[in-house]
Protein backbone atom coordinates (compact mmCIF):
# COMPACT_ATOMS: atom_id res chain seq x y z
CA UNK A 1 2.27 -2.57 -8.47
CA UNK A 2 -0.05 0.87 -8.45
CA UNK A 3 -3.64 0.19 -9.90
CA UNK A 4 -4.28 3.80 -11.87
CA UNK A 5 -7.77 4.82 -12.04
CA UNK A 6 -7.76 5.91 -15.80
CA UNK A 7 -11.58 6.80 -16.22
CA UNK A 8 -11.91 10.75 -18.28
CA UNK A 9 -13.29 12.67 -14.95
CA UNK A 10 -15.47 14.75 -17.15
CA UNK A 11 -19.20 15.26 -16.42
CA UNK A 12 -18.94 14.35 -12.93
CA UNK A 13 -22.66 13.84 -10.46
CA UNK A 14 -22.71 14.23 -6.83
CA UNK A 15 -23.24 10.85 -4.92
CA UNK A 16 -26.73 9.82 -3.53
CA UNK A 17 -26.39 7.97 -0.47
CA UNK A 18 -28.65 7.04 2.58
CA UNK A 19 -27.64 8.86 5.36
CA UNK A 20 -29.24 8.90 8.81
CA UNK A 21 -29.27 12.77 8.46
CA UNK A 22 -31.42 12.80 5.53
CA UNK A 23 -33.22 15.67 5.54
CA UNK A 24 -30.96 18.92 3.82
CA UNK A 25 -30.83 21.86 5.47
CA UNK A 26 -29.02 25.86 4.46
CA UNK A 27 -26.37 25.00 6.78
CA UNK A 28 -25.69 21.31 5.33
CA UNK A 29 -25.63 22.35 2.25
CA UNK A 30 -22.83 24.68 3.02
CA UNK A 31 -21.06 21.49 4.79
CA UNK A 32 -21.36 19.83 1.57
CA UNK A 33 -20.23 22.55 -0.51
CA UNK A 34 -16.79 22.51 1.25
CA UNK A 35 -16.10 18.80 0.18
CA UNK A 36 -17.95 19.11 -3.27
CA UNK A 37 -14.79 18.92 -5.55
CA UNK A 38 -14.77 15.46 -3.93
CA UNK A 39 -18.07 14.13 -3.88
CA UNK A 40 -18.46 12.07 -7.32
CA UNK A 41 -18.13 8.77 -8.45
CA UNK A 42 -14.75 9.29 -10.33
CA UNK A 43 -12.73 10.41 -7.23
CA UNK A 44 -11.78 9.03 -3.64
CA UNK A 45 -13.02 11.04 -0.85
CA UNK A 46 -13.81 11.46 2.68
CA UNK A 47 -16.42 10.85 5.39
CA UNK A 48 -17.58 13.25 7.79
CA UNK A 49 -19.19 12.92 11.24
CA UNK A 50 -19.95 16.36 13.20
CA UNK A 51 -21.44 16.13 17.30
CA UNK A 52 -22.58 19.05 18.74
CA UNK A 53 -24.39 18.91 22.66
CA UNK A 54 -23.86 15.22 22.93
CA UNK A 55 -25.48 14.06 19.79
CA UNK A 56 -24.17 13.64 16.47
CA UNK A 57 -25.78 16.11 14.00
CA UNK A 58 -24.71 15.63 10.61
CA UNK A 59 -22.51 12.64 8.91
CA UNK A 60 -22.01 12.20 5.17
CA UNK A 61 -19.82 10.36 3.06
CA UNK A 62 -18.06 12.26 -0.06
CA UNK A 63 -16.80 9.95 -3.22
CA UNK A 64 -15.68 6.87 -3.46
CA UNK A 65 -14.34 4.07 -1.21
CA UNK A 66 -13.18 1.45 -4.20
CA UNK A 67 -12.75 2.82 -7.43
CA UNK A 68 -12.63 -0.65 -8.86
CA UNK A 69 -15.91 -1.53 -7.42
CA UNK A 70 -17.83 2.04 -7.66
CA UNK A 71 -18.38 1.79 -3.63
CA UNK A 72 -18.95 5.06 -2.57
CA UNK A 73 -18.01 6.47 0.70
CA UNK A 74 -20.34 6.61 3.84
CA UNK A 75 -20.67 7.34 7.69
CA UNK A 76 -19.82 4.04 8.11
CA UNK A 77 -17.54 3.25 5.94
CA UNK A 78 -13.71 1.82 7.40
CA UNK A 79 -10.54 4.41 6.79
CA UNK A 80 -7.10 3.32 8.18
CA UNK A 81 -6.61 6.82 10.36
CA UNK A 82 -3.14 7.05 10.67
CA UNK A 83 -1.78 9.17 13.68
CA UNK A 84 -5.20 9.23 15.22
CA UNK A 85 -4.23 5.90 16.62
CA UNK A 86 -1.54 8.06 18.93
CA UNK A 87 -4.02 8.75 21.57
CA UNK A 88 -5.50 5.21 21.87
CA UNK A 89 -1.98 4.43 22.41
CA UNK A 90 -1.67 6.61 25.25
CA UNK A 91 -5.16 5.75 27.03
CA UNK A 92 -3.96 2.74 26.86
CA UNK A 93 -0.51 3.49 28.67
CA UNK A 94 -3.03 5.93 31.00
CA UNK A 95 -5.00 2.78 32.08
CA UNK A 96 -2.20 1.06 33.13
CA UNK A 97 -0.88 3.41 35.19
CA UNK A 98 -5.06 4.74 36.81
CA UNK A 99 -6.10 1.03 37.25
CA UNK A 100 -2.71 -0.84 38.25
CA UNK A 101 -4.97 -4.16 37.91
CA UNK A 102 -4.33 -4.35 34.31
CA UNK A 103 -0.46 -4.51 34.70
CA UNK A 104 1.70 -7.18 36.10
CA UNK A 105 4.23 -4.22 36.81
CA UNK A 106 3.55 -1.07 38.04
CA UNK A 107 4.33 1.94 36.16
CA UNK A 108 3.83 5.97 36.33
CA UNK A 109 4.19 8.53 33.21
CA UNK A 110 7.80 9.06 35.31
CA UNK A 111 8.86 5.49 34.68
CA UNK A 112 12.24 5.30 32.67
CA UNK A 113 12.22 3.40 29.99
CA UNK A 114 15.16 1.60 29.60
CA UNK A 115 13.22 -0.20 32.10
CA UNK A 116 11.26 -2.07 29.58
CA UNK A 117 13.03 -1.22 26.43
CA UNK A 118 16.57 -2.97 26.54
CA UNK A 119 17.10 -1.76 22.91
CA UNK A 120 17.36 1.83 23.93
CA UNK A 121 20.97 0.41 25.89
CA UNK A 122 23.22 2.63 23.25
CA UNK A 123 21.25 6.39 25.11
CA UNK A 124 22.69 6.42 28.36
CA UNK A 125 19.81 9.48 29.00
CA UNK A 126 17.51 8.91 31.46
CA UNK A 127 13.79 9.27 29.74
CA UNK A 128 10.76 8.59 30.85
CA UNK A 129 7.19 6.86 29.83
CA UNK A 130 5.84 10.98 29.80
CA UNK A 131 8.49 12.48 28.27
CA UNK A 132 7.89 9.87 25.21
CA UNK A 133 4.13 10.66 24.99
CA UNK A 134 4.97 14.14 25.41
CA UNK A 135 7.24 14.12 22.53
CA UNK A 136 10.01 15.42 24.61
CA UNK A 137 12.33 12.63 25.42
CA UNK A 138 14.76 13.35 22.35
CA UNK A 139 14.23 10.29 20.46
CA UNK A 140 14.76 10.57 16.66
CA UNK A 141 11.19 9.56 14.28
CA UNK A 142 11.52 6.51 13.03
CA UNK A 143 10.00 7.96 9.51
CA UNK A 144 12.84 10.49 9.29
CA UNK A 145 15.43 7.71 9.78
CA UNK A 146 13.73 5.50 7.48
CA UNK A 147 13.83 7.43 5.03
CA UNK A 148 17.70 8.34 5.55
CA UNK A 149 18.71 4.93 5.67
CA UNK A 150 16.76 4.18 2.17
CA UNK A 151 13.22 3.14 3.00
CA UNK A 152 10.70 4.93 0.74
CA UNK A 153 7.09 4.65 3.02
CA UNK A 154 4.43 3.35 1.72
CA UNK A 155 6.70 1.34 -1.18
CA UNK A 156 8.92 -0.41 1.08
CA UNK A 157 7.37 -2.50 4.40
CA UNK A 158 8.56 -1.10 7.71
CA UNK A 159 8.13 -3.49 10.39
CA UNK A 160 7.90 -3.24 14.50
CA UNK A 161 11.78 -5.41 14.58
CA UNK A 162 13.33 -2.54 11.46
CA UNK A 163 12.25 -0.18 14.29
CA UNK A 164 13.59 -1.66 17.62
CA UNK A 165 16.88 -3.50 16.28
CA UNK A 166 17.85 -1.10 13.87
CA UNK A 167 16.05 2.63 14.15
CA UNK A 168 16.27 2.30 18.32
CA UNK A 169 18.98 -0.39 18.74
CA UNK A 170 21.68 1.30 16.94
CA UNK A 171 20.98 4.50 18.70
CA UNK A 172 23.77 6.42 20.47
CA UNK A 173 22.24 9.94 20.39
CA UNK A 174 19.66 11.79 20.65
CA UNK A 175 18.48 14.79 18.85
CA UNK A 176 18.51 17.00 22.61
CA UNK A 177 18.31 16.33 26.19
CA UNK A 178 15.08 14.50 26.97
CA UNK A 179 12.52 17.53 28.53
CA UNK A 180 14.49 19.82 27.20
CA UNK A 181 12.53 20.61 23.65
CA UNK A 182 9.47 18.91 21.60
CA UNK A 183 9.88 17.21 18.15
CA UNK A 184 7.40 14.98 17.76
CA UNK A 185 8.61 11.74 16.73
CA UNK A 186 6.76 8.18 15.60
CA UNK A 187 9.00 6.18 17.64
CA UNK A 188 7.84 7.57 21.18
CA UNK A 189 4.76 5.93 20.27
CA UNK A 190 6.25 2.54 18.69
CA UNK A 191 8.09 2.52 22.10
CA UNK A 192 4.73 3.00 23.99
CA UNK A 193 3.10 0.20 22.31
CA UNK A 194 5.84 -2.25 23.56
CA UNK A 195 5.45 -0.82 26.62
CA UNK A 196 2.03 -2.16 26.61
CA UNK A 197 2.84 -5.82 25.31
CA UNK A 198 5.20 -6.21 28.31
CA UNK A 199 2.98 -4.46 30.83
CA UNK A 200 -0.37 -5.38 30.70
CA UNK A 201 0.59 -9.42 28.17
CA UNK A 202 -1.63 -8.45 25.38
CA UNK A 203 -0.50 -6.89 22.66
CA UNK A 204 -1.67 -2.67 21.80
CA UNK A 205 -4.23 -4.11 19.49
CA UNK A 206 -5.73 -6.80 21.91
CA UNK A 207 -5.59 -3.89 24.80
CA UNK A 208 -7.84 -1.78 22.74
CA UNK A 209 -10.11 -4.14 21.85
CA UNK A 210 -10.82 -5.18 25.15
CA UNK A 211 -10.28 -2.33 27.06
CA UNK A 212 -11.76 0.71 25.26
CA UNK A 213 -13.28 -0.41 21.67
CA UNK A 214 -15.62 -2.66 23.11
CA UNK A 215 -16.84 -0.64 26.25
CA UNK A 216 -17.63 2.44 23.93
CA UNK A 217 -19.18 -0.03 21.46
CA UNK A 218 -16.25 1.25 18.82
CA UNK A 219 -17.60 -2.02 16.72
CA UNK A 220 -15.95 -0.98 13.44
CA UNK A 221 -12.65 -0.10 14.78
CA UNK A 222 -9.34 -1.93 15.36
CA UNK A 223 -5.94 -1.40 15.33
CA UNK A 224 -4.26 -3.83 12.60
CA UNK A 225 -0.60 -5.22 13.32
CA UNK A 226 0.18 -5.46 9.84
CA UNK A 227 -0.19 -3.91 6.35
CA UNK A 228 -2.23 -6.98 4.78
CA UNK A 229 -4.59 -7.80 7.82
CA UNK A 230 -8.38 -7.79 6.25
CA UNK A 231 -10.23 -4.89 7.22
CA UNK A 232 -14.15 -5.26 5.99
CA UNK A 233 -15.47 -2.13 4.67
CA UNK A 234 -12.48 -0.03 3.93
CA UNK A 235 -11.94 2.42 1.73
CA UNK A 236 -9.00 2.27 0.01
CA UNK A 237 -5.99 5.02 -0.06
CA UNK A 238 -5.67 6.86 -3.46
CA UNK A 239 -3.43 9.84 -5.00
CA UNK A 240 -3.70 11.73 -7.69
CA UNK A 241 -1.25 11.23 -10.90
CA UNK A 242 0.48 13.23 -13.03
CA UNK A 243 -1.96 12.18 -15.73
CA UNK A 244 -5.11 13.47 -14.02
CA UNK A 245 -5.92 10.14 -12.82
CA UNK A 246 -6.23 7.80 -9.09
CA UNK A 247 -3.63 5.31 -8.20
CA UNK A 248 -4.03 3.48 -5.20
CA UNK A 249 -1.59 4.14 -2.62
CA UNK A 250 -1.60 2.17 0.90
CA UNK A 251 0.68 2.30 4.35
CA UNK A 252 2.75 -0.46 4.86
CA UNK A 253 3.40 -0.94 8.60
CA UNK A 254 3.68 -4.02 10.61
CA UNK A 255 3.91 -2.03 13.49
CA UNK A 256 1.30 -0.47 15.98
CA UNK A 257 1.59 2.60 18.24
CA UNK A 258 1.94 5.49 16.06
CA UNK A 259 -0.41 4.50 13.26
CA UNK A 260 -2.66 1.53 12.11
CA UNK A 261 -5.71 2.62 13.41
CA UNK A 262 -8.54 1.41 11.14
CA UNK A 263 -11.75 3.41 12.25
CA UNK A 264 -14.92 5.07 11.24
CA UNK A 265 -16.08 8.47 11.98
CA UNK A 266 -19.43 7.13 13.58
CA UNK A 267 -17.08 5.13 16.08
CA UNK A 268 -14.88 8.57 16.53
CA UNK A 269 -17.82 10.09 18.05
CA UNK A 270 -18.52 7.48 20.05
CA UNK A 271 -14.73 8.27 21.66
CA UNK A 272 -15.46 11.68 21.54
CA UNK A 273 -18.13 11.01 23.84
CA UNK A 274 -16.31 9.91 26.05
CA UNK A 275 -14.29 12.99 27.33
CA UNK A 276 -17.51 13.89 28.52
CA UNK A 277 -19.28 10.92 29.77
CA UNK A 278 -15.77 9.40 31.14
CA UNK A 279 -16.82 5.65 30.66
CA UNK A 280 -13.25 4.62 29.36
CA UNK A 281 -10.45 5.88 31.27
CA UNK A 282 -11.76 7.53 33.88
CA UNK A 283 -10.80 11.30 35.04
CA UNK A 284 -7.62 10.94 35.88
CA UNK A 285 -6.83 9.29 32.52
CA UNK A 286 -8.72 11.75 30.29
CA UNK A 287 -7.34 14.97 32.24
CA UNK A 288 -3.70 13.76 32.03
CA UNK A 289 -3.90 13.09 28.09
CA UNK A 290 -5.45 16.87 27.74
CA UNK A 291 -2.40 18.35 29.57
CA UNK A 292 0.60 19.74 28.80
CA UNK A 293 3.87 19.56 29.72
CA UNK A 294 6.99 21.49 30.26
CA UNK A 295 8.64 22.03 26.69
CA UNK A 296 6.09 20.25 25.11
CA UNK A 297 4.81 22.95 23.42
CA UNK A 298 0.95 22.22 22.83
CA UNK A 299 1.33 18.70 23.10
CA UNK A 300 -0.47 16.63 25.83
CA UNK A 301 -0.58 12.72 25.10
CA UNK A 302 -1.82 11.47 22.27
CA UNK A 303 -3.45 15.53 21.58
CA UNK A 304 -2.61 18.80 20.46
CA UNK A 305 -4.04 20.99 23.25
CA UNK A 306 -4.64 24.39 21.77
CA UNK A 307 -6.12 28.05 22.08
CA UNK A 308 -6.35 29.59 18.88
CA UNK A 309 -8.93 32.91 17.62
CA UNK A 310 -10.66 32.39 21.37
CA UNK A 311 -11.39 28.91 21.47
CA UNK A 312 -10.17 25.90 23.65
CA UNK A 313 -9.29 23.30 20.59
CA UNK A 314 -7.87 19.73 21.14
CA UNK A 315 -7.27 17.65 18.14
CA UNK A 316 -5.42 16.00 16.33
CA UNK A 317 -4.56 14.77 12.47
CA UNK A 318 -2.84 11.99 10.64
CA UNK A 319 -1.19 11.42 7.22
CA UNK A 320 -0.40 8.30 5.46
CA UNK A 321 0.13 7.52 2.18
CA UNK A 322 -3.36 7.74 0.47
CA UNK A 323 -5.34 8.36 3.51
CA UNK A 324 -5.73 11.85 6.09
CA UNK A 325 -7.31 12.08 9.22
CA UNK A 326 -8.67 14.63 11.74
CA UNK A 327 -10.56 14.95 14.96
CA UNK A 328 -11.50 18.26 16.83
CA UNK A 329 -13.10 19.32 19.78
CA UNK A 330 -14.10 22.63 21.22
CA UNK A 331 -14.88 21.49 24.75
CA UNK A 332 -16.19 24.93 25.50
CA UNK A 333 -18.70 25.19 23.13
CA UNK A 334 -19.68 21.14 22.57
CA UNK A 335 -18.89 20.67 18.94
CA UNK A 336 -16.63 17.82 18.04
CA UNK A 337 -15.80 17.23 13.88
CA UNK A 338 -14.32 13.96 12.56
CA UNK A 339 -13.12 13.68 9.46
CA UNK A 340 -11.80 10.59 7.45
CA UNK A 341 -9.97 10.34 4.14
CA UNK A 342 -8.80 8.41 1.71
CA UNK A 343 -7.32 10.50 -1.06
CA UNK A 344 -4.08 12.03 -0.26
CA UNK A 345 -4.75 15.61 -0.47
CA UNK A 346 -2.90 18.60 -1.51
CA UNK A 347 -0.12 20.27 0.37
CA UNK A 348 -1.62 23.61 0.06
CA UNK A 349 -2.73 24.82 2.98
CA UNK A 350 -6.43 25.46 1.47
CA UNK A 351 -6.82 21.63 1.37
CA UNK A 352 -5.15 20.43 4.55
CA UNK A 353 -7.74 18.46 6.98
CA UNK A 354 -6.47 21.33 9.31
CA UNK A 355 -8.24 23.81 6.82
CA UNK A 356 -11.12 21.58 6.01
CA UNK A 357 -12.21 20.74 9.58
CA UNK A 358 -11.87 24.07 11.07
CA UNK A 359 -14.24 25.43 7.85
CA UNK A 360 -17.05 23.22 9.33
CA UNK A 361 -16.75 24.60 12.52
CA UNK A 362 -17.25 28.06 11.42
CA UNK A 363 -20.23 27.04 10.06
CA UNK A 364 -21.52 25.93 13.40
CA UNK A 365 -19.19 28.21 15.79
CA UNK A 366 -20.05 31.37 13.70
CA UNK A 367 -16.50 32.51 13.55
CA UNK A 368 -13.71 32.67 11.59
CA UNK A 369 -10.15 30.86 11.88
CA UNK A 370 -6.46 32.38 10.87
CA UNK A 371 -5.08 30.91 8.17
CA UNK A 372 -2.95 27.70 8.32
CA UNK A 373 0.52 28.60 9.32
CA UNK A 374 3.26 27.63 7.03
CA UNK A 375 6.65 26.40 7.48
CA UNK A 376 9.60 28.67 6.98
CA UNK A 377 10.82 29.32 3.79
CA UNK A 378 14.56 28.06 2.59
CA UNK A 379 17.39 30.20 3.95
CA UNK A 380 19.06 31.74 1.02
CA UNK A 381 21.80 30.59 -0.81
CA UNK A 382 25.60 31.95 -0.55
CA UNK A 383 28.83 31.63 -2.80
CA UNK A 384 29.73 28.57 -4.14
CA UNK A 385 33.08 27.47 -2.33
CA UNK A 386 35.97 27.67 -4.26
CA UNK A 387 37.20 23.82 -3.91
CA UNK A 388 34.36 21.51 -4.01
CA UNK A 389 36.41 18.50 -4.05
CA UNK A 390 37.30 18.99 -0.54
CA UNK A 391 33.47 17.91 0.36
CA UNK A 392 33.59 14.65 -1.65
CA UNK A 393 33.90 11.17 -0.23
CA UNK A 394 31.92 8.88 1.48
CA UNK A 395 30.24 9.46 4.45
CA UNK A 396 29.14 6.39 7.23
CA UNK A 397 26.61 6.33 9.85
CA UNK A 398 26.97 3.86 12.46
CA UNK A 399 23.65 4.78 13.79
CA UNK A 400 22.15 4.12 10.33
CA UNK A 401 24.49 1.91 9.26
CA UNK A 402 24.31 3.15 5.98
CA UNK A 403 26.80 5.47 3.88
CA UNK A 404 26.47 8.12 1.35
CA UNK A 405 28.22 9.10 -1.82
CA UNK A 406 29.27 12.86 -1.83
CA UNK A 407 30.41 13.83 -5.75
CA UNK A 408 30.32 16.34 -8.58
CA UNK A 409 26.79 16.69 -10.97
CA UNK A 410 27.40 16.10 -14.29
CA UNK A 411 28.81 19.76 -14.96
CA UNK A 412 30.97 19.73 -12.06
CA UNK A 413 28.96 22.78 -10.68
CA UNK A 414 27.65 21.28 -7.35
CA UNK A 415 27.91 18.45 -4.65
CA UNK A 416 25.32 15.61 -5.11
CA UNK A 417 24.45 12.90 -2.91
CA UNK A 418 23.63 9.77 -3.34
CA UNK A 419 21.91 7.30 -1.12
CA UNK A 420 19.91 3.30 -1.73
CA UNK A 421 16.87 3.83 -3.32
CA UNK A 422 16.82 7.52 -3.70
CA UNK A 423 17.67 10.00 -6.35
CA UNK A 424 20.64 12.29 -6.61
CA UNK A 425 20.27 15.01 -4.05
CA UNK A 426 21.94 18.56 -4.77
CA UNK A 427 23.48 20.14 -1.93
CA UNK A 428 23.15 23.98 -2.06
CA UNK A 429 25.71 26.44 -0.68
CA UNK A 430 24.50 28.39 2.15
CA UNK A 431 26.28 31.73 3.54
CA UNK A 432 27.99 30.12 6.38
CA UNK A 433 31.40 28.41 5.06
CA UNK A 434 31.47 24.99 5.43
CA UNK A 435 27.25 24.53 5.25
CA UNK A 436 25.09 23.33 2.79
CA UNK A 437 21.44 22.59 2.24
CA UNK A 438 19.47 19.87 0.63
CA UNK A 439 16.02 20.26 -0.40
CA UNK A 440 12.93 17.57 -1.05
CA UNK A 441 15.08 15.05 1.06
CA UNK A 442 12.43 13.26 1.89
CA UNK A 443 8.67 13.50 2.37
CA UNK A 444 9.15 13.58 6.45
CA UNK A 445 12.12 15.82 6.18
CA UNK A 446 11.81 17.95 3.09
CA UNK A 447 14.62 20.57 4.40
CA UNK A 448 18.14 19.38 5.43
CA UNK A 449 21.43 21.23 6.35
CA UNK A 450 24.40 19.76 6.13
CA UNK A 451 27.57 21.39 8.03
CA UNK A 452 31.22 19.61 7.28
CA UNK A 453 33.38 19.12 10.28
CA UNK A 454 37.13 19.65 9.97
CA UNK A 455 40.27 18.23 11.70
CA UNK A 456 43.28 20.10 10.88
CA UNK A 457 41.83 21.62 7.80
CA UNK A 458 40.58 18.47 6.23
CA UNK A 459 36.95 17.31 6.21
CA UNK A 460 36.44 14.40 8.64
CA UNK A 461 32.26 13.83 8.74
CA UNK A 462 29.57 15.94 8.69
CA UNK A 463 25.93 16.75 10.49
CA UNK A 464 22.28 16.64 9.36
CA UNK A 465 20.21 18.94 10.86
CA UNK A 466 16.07 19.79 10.22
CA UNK A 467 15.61 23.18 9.17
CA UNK A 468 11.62 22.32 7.67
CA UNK A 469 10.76 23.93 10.93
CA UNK A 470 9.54 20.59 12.91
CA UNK A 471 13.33 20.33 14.92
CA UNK A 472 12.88 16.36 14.05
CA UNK A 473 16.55 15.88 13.02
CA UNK A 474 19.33 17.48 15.23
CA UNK A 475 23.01 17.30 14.76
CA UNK A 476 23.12 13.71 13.02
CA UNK A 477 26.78 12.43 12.41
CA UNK A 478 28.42 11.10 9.43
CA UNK A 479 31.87 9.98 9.31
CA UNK A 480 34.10 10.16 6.30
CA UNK A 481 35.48 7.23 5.58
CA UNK A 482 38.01 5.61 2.83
């Protein structure tokens, strides 16, 4: 059950805190002022952490950590840091492969992995330990097929076993040829952190502990196997309501890999560090994770590896349910930004950690960034067919094993469809016959289209395809059935 925050935000005061940066200065200030419509005691917040030359030069905390309990935010507070946890994940699968000591079976990023992951049996595609990290290997997210088979994340638990038995073991496709194209998808990473169990005999959250948490003196920070672990000092997740008020809002995955990071932004800089002082890793490690690949976009492992208004830039975010994450570094010019939320922010592109982060920068970098770039914007809609009924039925995935409803609304005007757990969803004629699209599907996969396939004139199943612009859904089959 949701706990709503119901206190009138009305004459709201900015938080006092002790902060190792104490003393205020013209350019702090303006740091503040970006996170200011945050930073009282009636709202959830963030924490911020920026390093520039090797030490860190400002950290502050901005609203509250527990509403309940009127604990505010601070440098050191705890913040479950969602995809952030990606490129542990790979340094961890880097180690294993730079310092064979640490595995009981040697293994290279061009290692397949059916090697080690019998449940991928049904993809009869070659794809390797790289081509996962790279995003590239083809797999489908395990988010996006949650959701299509009638999870709803954050309200229904998603464990490690919904993932491998049902999301990877009843997998017969893929979405494209592995190295052929990037979508990035939460399962590579899932995948990876098995790999890790049966290389090395200690599960992804034991590895990190001993391996890299530890050494950088990360003391705050642990990866969590499931949703209701402990975690002293963490914030808790909020959203906003549609009353104006806070509910609190929290992952629930008992799975590691592609999220459960718990971390602060003091312990991100100690990480940060070391890119340049190499303690963890080593060189080989650190320069493979900060390189791309073929087709894999701007994607090394575990980073985005960028170039964007003349800077080098690798980062990378994280969203889940009431908590966002970021982490950038300009290597060139020795600035690194952490930032760590618990409130889950707007969509607009204004409020996006992407936004936020790269407005502290400019502060220090004195420079300016392009806007955030959007997504693309619904293809239009065409003539309603003249025979709806030929579209209805029922529709069966055995990759999902799960089956929709296709029928007339109310008025008889339009197809809806109707899955477990989720509302009606209206299925919009598009120009090209026999194609229709679905919009707010889901919140991984907000645009679908659906094309009908024919035998003989009659409909006999039908494809799902992502059109959002992230290519994380690709020719998905349904077949009608009785």
């Amino acid at each position: 059950m949701s706990i709503v925050e119901k206190r009138k935000i009305s004459k709201t005061k900015p938080l006092k805190q002790k902060s190792p940066v104490k003393r205020k200065t013209p350019l702090s200030t303006k740091i503040d002022r970006i996170f200011a419509q945050w930073d009282n005691q009636n709202s959830p917040g963030m924490a911020l952490a920026v390093r520039q030359n090797g030490k860190i030069v400002y950290r502050h905390g901005y609203g509250m950590a527990d509403l309940d309990h009127r604990i505010q935010n601070a440098p050191d507070t705890v913040f479950h840091a969602a995809s952030l946890t990606k490129q542990f994940t790979a340094m961890a699968i880097m180690m294993l492969i730079t310092n064979p000591g640490l595995a009981t079976t040697p293994i290279s990023l061009n290692t397949d992995v059916h090697t080690l992951i019998p449940e991928l049996g049904g993809i009869g595609n070659p794809i390797t330990i790289g081509q996962m990290l790279h995003h590239i290997s083809g797999i489908r997210d395990q988010w996006v097929l949650a959701t299509m088979a009638g999870w709803r994340l954050s309200d229904d638990v998603v464990t490690r076993d919904d993932v491998m038995n049902r999301f990877v073991g009843l997998s017969k496709s893929l979405n494209f040829d592995p190295g052929t194209q990037y979508s990035y998808s939460n399962t590579n990473y899932t995948l990876a952190a098995q790999i890790v169990k049966k290389v090395s005999g200690l599960s992804l959250s034991a590895f990190c502990q001993q391996h890299i948490f530890l050494p950088l003196n990360m003391t705050k920070t642990r990866i969590i196997q499931t949703h209701g672990e402990i975690v002293k000092d963490r914030a808790y997740g909020y959203r906003s309501t549609p009353a104006g008020g806070w509910e609190v809002r929290m992952p629930n995955y008992d799975l590691t890999g592609p999220t459960n990071l718990q971390t602060t932004v003091e312990d991100l800089m100690r990480w940060d560090a070391n890119f340049d002082t190499m303690t963890v890793g080593g060189a080989a490690a650190l320069t493979a994770m900060q390189t791309k690949a073929p087709n894999s976009q701007d994607y090394g492992l575990g980073l985005f590896i960028e170039y964007e208004d003349g800077f080098n830039i690798v980062e990378h975010n994280g969203r889940d349910a009431g908590y966002r994450s970021h982490l950038i570094r300009f290597p060139d010019q020795k600035l690194s930004i952490a930032l760590l939320c618990n409130v889950a922010l707007p969509d607009d592109a204004a409020h996006q950690t992407w936004t936020l982060v790269r407005n502290v920068a400019a502060l220090y970098l004195n420079a300016s960034f392009s806007p955030m770039p959007t997504g693309p914007a619904p293809p239009a809609a065409g003539p309603a067919p003249p025979n709806l009924g030929q579209f209805l039925g029922r529709f069966y995935s055995d990759e999902l094993d799960v089956t929709y409803t296709l029928g007339l609304n109310t008025n008889g005007s339009s197809i809806a469809a109707t899955r477990d757990k989720y509302a009606t969803t209206t299925l919009t004629p598009l120009s090209q016959a026999d194609t229709f699209m679905m919009q707010n599907f889901s919140v991984v996969l907000p645009l679908v289209k659906v094309t009908f396939q024919r035998n003989g004139g009659q409909i006999t199943g039908l494809t799902m395809d992502d059109i959002s612009g992230g290519n994380r859904l690709s020719n998905f089959q349904f077949s009608k059935v009785p």
